[in-house]
Protein backbone atom coordinates (compact mmCIF):
# COMPACT_ATOMS: atom_id res chain seq x y z
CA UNK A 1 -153.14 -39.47 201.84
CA UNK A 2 -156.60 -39.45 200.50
CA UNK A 3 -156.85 -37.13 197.23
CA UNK A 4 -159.94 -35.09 196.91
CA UNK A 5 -161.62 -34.66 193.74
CA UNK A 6 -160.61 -31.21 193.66
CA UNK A 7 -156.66 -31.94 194.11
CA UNK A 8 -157.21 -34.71 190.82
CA UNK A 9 -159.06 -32.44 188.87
CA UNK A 10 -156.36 -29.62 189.58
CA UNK A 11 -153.53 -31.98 189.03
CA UNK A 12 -154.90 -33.41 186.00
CA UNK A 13 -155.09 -29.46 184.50
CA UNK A 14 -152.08 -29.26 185.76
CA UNK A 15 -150.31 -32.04 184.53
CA UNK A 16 -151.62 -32.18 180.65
CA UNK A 17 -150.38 -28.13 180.46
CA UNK A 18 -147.12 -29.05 181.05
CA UNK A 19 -146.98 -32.11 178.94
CA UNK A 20 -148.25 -29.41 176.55
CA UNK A 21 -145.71 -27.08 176.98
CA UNK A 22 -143.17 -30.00 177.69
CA UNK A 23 -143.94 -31.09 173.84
CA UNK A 24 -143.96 -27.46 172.58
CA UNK A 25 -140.87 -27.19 173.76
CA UNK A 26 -139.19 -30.08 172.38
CA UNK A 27 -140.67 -29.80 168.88
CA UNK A 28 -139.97 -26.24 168.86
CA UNK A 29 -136.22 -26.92 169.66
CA UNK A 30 -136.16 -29.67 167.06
CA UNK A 31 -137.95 -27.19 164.33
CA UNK A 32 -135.24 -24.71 165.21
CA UNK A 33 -132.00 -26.88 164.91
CA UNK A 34 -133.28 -28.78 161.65
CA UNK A 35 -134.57 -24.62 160.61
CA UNK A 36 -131.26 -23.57 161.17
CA UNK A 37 -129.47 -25.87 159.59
CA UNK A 38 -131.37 -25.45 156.42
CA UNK A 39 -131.07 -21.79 157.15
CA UNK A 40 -127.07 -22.55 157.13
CA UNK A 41 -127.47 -24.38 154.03
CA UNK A 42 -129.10 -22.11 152.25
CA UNK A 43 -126.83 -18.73 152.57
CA UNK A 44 -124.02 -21.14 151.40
CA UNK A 45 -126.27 -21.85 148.31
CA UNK A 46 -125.44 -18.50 147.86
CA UNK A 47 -122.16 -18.10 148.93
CA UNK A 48 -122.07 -20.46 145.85
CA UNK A 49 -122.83 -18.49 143.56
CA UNK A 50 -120.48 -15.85 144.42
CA UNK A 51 -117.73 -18.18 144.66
CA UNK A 52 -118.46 -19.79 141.50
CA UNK A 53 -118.75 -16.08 139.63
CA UNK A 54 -115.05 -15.29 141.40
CA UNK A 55 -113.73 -18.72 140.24
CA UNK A 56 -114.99 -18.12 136.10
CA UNK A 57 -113.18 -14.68 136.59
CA UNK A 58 -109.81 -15.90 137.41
CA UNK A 59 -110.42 -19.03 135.24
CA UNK A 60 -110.55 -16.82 132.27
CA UNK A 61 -107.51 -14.93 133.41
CA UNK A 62 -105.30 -17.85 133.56
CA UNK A 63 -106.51 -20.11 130.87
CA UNK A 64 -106.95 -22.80 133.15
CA UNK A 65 -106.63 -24.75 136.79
CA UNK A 66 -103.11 -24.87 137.11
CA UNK A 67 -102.70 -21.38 138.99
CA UNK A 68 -105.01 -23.26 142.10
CA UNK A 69 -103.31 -26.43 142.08
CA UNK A 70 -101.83 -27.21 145.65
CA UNK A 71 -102.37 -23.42 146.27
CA UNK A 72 -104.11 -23.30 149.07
CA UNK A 73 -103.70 -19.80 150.75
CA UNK A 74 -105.02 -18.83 147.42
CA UNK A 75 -108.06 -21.13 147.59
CA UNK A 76 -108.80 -19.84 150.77
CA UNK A 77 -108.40 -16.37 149.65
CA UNK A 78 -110.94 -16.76 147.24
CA UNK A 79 -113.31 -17.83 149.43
CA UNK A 80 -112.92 -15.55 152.15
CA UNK A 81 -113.09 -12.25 149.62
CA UNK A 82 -116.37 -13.75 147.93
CA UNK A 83 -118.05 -13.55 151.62
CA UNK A 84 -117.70 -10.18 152.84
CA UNK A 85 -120.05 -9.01 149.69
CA UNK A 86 -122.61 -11.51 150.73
CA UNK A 87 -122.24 -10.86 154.78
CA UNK A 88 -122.44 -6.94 153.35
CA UNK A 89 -126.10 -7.16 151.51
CA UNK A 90 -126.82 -9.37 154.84
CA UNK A 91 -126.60 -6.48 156.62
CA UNK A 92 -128.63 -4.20 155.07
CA UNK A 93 -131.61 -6.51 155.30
CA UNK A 94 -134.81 -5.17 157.66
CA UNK A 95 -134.29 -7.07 161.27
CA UNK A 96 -136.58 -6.92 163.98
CA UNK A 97 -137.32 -7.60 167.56
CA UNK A 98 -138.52 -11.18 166.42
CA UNK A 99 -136.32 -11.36 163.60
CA UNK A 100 -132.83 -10.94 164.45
CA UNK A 101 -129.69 -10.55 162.13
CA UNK A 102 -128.05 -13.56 161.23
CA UNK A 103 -124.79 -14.28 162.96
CA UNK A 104 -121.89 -13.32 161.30
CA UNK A 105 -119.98 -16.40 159.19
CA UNK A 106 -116.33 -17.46 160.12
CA UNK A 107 -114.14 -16.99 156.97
CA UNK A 108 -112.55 -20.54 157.77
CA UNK A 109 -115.12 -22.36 155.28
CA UNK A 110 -112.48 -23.92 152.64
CA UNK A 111 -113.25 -27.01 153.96
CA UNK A 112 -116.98 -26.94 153.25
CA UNK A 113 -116.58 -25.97 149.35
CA UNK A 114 -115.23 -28.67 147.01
CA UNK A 115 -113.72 -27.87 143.26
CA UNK A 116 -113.62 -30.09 139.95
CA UNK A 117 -111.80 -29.69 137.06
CA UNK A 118 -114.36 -30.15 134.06
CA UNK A 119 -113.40 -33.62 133.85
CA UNK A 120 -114.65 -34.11 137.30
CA UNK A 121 -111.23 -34.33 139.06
CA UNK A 122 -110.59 -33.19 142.34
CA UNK A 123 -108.74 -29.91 142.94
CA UNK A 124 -110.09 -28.90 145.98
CA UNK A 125 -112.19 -31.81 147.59
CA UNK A 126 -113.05 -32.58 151.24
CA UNK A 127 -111.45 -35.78 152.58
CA UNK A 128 -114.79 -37.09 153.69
CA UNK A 129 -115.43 -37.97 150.17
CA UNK A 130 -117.20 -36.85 147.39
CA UNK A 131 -119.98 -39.29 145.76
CA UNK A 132 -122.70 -37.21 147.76
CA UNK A 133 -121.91 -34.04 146.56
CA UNK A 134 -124.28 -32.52 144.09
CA UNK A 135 -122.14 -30.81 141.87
CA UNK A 136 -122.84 -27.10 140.62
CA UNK A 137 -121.08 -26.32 137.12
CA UNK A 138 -118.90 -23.38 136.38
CA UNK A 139 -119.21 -22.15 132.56
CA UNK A 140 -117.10 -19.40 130.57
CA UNK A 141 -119.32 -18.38 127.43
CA UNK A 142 -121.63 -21.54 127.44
CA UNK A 143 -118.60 -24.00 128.22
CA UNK A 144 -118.06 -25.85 131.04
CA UNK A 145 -114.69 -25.13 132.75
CA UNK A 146 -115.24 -26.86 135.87
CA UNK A 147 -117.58 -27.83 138.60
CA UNK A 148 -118.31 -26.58 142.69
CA UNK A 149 -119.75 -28.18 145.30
CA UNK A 150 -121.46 -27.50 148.56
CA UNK A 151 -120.46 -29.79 151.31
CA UNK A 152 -123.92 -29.54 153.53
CA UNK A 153 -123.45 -29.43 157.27
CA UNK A 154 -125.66 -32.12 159.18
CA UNK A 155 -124.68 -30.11 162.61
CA UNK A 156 -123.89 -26.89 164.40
CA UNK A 157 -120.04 -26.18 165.07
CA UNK A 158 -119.11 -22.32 164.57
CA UNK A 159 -119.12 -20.50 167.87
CA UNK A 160 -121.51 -17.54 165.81
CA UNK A 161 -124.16 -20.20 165.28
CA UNK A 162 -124.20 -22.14 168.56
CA UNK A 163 -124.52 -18.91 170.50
CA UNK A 164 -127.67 -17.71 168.42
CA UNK A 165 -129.44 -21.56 168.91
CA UNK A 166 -128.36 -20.80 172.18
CA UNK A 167 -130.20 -17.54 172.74
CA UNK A 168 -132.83 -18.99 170.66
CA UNK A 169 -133.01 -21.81 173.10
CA UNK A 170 -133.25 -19.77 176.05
CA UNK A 171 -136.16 -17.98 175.01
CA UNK A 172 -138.22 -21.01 174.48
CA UNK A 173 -137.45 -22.32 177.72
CA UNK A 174 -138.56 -18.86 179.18
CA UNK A 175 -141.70 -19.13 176.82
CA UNK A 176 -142.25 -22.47 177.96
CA UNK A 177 -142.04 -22.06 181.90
CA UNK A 178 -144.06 -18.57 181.44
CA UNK A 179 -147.01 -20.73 179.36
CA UNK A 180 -146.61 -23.49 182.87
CA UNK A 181 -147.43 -20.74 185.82
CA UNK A 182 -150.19 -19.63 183.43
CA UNK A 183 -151.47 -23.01 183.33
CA UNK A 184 -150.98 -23.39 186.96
CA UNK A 185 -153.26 -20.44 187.40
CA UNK A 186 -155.66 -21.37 185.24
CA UNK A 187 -155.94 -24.50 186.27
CA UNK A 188 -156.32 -23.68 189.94
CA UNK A 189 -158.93 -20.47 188.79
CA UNK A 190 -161.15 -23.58 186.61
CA UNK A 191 -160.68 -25.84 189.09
CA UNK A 192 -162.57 -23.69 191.96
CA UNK A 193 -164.88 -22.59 189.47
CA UNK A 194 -166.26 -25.98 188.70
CA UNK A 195 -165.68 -27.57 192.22
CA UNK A 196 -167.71 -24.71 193.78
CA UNK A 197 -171.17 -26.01 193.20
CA UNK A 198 -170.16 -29.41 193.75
CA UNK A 199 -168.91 -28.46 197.03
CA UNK A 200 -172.72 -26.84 197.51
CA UNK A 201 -174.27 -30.19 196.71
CA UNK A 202 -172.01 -31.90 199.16
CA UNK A 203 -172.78 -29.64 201.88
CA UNK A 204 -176.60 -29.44 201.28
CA UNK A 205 -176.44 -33.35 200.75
CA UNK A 206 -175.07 -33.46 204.61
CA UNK A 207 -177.71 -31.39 205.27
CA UNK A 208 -180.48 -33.24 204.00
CA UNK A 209 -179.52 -36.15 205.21
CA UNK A 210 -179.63 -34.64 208.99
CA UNK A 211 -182.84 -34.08 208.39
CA UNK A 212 -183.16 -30.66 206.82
CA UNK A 213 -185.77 -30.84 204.10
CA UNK A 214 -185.49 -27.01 203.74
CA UNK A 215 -182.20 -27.07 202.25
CA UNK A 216 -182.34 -25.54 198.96
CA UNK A 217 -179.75 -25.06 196.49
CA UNK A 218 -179.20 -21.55 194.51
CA UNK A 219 -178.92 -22.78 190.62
CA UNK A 220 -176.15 -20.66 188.62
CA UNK A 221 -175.22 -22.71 185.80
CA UNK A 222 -177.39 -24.17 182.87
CA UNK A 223 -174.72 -27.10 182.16
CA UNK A 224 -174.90 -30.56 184.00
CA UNK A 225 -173.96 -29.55 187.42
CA UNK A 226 -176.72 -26.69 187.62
CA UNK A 227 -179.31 -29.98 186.63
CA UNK A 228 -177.92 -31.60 189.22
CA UNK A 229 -178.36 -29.06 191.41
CA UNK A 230 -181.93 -28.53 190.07
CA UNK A 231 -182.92 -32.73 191.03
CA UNK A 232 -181.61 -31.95 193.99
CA UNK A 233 -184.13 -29.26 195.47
CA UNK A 234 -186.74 -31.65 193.60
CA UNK A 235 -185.92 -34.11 195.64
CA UNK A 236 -185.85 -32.18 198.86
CA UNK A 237 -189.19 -30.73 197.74
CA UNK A 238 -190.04 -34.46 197.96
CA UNK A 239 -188.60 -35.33 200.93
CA UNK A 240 -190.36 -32.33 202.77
CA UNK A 241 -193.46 -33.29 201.54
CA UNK A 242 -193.13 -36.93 202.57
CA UNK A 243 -192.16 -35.97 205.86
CA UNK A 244 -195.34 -33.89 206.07
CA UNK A 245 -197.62 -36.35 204.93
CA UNK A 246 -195.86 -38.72 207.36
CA UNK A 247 -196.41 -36.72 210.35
CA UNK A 248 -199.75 -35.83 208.88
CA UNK A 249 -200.24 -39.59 208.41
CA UNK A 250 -199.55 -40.25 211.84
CA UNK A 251 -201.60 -37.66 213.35
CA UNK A 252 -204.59 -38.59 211.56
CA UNK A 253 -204.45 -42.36 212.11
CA UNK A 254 -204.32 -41.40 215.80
CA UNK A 255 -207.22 -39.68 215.53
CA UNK A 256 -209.44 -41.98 213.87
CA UNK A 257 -208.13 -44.91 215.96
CA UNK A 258 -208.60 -42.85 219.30
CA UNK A 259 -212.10 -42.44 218.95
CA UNK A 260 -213.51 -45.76 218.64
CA UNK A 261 -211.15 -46.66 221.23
CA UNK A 262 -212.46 -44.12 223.54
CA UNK A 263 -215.95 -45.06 223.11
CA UNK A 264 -215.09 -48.37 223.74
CA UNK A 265 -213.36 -48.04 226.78
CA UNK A 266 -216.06 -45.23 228.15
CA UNK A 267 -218.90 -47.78 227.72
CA UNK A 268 -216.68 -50.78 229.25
CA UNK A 269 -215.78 -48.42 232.24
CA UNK A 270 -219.32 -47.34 232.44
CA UNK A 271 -220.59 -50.99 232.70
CA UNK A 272 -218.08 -51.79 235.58
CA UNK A 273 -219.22 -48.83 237.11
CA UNK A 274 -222.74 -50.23 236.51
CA UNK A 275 -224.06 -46.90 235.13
CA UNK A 276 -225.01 -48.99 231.88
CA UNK A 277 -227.06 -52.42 232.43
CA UNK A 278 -225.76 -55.17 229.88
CA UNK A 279 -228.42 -55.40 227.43
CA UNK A 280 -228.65 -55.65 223.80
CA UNK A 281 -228.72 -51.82 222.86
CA UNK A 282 -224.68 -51.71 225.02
CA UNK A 283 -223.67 -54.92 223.31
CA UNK A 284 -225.13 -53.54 219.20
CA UNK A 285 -223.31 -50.00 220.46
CA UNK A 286 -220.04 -52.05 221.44
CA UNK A 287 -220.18 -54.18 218.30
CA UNK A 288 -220.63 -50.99 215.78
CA UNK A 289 -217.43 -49.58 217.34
CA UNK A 290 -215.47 -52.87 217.23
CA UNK A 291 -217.15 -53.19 213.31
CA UNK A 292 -216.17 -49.55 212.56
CA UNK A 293 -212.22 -50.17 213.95
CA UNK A 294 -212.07 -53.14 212.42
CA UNK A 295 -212.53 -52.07 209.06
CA UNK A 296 -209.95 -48.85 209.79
CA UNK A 297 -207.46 -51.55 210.25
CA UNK A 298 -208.49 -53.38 207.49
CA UNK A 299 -208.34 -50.08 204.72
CA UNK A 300 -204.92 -49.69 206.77
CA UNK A 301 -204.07 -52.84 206.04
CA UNK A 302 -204.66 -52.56 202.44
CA UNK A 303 -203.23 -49.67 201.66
CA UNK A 304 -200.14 -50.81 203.57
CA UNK A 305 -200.35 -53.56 201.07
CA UNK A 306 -200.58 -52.07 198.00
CA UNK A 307 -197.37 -49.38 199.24
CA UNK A 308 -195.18 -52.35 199.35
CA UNK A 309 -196.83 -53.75 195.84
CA UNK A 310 -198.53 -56.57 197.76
CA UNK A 311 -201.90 -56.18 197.05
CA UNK A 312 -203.65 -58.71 195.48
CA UNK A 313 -205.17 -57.95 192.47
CA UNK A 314 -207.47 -60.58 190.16
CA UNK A 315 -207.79 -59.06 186.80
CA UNK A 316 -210.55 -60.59 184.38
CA UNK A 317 -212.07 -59.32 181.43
CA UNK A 318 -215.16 -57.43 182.70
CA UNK A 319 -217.63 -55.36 182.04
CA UNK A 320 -217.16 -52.23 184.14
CA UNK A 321 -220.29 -50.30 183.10
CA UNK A 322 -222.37 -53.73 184.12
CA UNK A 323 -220.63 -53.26 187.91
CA UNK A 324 -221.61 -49.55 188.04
CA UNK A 325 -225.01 -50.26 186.99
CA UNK A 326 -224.97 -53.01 189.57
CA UNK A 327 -223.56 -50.58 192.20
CA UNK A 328 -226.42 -47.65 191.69
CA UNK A 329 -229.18 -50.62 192.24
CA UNK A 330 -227.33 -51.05 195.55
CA UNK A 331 -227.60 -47.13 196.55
CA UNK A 332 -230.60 -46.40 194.79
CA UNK A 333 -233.08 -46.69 198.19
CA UNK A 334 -230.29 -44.84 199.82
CA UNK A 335 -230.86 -41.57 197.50
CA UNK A 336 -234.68 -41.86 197.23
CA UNK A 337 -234.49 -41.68 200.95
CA UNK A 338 -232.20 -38.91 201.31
CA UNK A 339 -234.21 -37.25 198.59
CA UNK A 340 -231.74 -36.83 196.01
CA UNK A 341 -232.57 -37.43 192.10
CA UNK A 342 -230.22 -39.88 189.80
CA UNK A 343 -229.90 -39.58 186.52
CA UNK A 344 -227.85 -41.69 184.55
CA UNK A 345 -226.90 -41.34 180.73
CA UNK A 346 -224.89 -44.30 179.22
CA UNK A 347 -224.26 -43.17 175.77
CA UNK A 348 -222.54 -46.78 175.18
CA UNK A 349 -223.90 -48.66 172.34
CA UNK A 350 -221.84 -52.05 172.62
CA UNK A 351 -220.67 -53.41 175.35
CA UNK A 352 -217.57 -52.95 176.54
CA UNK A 353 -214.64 -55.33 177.94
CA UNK A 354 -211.29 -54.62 179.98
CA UNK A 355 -209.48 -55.99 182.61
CA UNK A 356 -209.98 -55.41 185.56
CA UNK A 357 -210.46 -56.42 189.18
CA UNK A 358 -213.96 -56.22 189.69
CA UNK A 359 -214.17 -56.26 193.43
CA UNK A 360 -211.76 -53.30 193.45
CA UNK A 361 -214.34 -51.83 190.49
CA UNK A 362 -216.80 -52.32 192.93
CA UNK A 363 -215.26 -50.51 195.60
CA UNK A 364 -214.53 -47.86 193.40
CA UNK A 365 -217.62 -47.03 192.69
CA UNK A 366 -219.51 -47.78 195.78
CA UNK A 367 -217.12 -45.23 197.32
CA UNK A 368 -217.96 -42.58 194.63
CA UNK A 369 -221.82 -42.68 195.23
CA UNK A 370 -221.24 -43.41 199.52
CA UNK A 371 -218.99 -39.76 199.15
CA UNK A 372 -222.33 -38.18 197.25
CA UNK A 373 -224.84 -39.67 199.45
CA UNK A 374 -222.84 -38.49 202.29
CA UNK A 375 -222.21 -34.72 201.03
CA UNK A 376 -224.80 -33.62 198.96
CA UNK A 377 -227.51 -31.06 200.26
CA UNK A 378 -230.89 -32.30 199.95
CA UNK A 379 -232.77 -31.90 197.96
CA UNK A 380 -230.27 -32.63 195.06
CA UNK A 381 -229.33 -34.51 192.50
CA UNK A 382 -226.40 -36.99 190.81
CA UNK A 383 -225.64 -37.34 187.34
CA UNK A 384 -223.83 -40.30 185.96
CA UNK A 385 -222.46 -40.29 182.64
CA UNK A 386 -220.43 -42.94 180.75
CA UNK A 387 -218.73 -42.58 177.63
CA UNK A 388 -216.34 -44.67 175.66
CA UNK A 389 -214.16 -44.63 172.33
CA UNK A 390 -211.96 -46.47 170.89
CA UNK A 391 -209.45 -46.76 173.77
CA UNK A 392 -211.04 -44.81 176.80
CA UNK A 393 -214.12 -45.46 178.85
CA UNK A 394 -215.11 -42.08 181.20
CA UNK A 395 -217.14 -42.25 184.18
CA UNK A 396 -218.18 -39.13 185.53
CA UNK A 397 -219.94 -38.15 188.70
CA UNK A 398 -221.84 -35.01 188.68
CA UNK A 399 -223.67 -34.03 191.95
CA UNK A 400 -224.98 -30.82 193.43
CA UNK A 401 -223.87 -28.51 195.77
CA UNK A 402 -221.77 -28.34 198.58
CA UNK A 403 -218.84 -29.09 196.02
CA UNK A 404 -215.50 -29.91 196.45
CA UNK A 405 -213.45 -26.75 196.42
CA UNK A 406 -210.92 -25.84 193.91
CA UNK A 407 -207.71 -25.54 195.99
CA UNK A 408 -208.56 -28.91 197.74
CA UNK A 409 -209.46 -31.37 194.55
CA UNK A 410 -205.37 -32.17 194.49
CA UNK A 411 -205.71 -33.54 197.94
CA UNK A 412 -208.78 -35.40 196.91
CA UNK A 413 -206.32 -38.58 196.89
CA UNK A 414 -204.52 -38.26 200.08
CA UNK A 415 -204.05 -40.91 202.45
CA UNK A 416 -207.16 -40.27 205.50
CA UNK A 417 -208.07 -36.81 203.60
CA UNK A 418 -211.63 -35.38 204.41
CA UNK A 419 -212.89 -32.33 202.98
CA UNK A 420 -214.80 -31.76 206.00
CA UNK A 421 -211.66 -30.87 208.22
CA UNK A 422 -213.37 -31.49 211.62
CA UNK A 423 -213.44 -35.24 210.85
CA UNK A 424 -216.87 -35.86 212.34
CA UNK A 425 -217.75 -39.22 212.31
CA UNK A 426 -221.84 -38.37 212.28
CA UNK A 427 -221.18 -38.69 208.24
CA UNK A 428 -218.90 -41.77 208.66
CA UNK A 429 -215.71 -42.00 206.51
CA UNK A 430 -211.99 -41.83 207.51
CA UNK A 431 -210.43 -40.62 204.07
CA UNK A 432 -209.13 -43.95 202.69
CA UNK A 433 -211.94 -44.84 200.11
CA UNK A 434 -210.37 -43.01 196.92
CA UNK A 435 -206.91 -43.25 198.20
């Protein structure tokens, strides 16, 4: 079976909680044994003492040793009535819920106490040896009558003290498995939190991808997947639009193609008919049409060239204010005839080289003053301005009214665009010049 992301991401939670917990667990089970231990340890210390206070007592009584030797219901004696005064002031110690009493000692500790005569011999010893045994001296008046030792326990034996690990234990487990089902719950909780937009870009992706443009995407996170989220409705925005310049695209080509093609095949038709007379007015009409869809295809054809970054391009160092100056010459008759005034101002004092193509230069600008010829209201006037710095030349082309309005100078670059929406061909043009 295939795991979704959503089952790894969960499982993943899932699984590092409990090796969490797990590790918790172990160390805290560790800490308490080795804790307890020392804990052990350290009330003997002071079981010690007590001892060792009972021992100078009946050392001073007796004069010496001799009343312990081989005596041991009397060593054991000793030990058991220096205890109760210790387990006593035990008692009376402040416990709490998380700080229970200790458990009570067994009396039966003879074994873990060791006794030396002052010269270090063994009265009472353990038989496990004694080299380790850090020896604690007994003194009467500054002297030193003998010496006791602790013999440390490395693990747990009396019932008392297995029980309370045992308890102890218990509640760590329960700890433990209560810290696991709330990391099952929070892991599932996080888990649908951060699938949930993902699952939104999944099922908008589907979306857009059968077509659906529209499909937007409601942003409510400022973290990675909410900029996700907000590159996808760009690029739906995107899509949409490049659908509706598509269809736009394809409604205008059909538009400019059909009506050269409908002249064409009206006059044919009409000379079968023989309502037109071949002559050289029908053939000049025919050839303008065939001239005028011939160069639709041919703009087509470039632009379709330089979409796929096929166009050729032949970039010299040139002189671009030389080609517009070259251009005007070219229109100037034009304007004088359609009465409008040019005036040009080149505020450019040296010349000036780039690269450039200067047949696409050309085109540039021939398109520039074609648009103004075509669109101005006469009587007007064009104003041509260059200037340059150290890095910028600007060209600008000022003419009068009707002007391009506001709202539409965005579109100004479209692919077959024409601010004159009825695409009459009286003023020639099919929108591909500044695209």
């Amino acid at each position: 079976m295939k795991l979704q992301i959503k089952h790894k991401l969960f499982f993943t939670l899932l699984l590092t909680s409990i090796a969490v917990s797990s590790g918790m667990f172990f160390f805290m089970q560790w800490s308490l044994d080795r804790g307890f231990i020392n804990y052990v340890n350290s009330q003997k210390a002071e079981e010690l003492n007590l001892l060792s206070a009972n021992l100078a007592k009946r050392y001073n009584k007796h004069g010496n040793w001799q009343f312990l030797q081989n005596n041991n219901h009397l060593w054991r004696q000793l030990i058991r009535t220096s205890i109760p005064d210790l387990e006593a002031t035990r008692r009376q110690e402040p416990h709490s819920r998380f700080r229970p009493p200790p458990p009570a000692r067994p009396h039966n500790l003879e074994h873990k106490f060791a006794l030396f005569s002052a010269a270090k011999k063994p009265i009472f010893a353990p038989p496990t040896g004694t080299s380790t045994l850090q020896l604690t001296p007994i003194e009467k008046q500054g002297e030193v009558i003998g010496y006791l030792a602790l013999v440390p326990i490395k693990e747990l034996s009396a019932p008392g003290d297995l029980l309370f690990v045992e308890q102890q234990t218990e509640s760590i487990a329960l700890v433990a498995l209560a810290m696991a089902l709330l990391s099952l719950l929070l892991s599932y909780l996080l888990t649908t939190h951060l699938l949930r937009p993902i699952k939104a870009l999944t099922t908008a992706t589907r979306k857009l991808i059968a077509g659906q443009f529209k499909t937007r995407i409601t942003v409510t996170t400022k973290d990675e997947l909410g900029q996700l989220s907000n590159d996808f409705n760009q690029l739906a925005i995107s899509l949409e639009n490049n659908q509706t310049a598509r269809q736009q695209w394809v409604a205008d080509i059909s538009h400019e193609l059909r009506t050269p093609l409908a002249i064409l095949q009206g006059d044919i038709e009409a000379l079968q008919d023989g309502i037109r007379q071949p002559g050289i007015k029908t053939f000049a009409a025919l050839h303008s049409e065939t001239l005028h869809l011939s160069r639709l295809v041919d703009d087509l054809y470039e632009l379709s060239m330089s979409d796929i970054g096929a166009l050729n391009y032949k970039k010299i160092g040139v002189n671009p204010v030389g080609i517009l100056t070259s251009s005007i010459d070219l229109f100037q008759q034009r304007l004088t005839e359609q009465n409008l005034q040019l005036h040009t101002n080149f505020t450019v004092t040296n010349p000036i080289t780039i690269l450039g193509d200067p047949d696409r230069l050309q085109q540039l600008f021939s398109n520039l003053l074609e648009n103004s010829l075509r669109y101005t209201a006469a009587p007007g006037h064009l104003h041509i301005t260059v200037q340059a710095d150290k890095h910028n030349v600007i060209f600008t082309f000022a003419d009068s009214a009707p002007g391009v309005p506001t709202e539409q100078i965005p579109k100004l670059f479209d692919r077959l665009y024409r601010v004159e929406a009825s695409r009459n061909r009286a003023k020639g043009g099919a929108g591909l010049g500044l695209t």
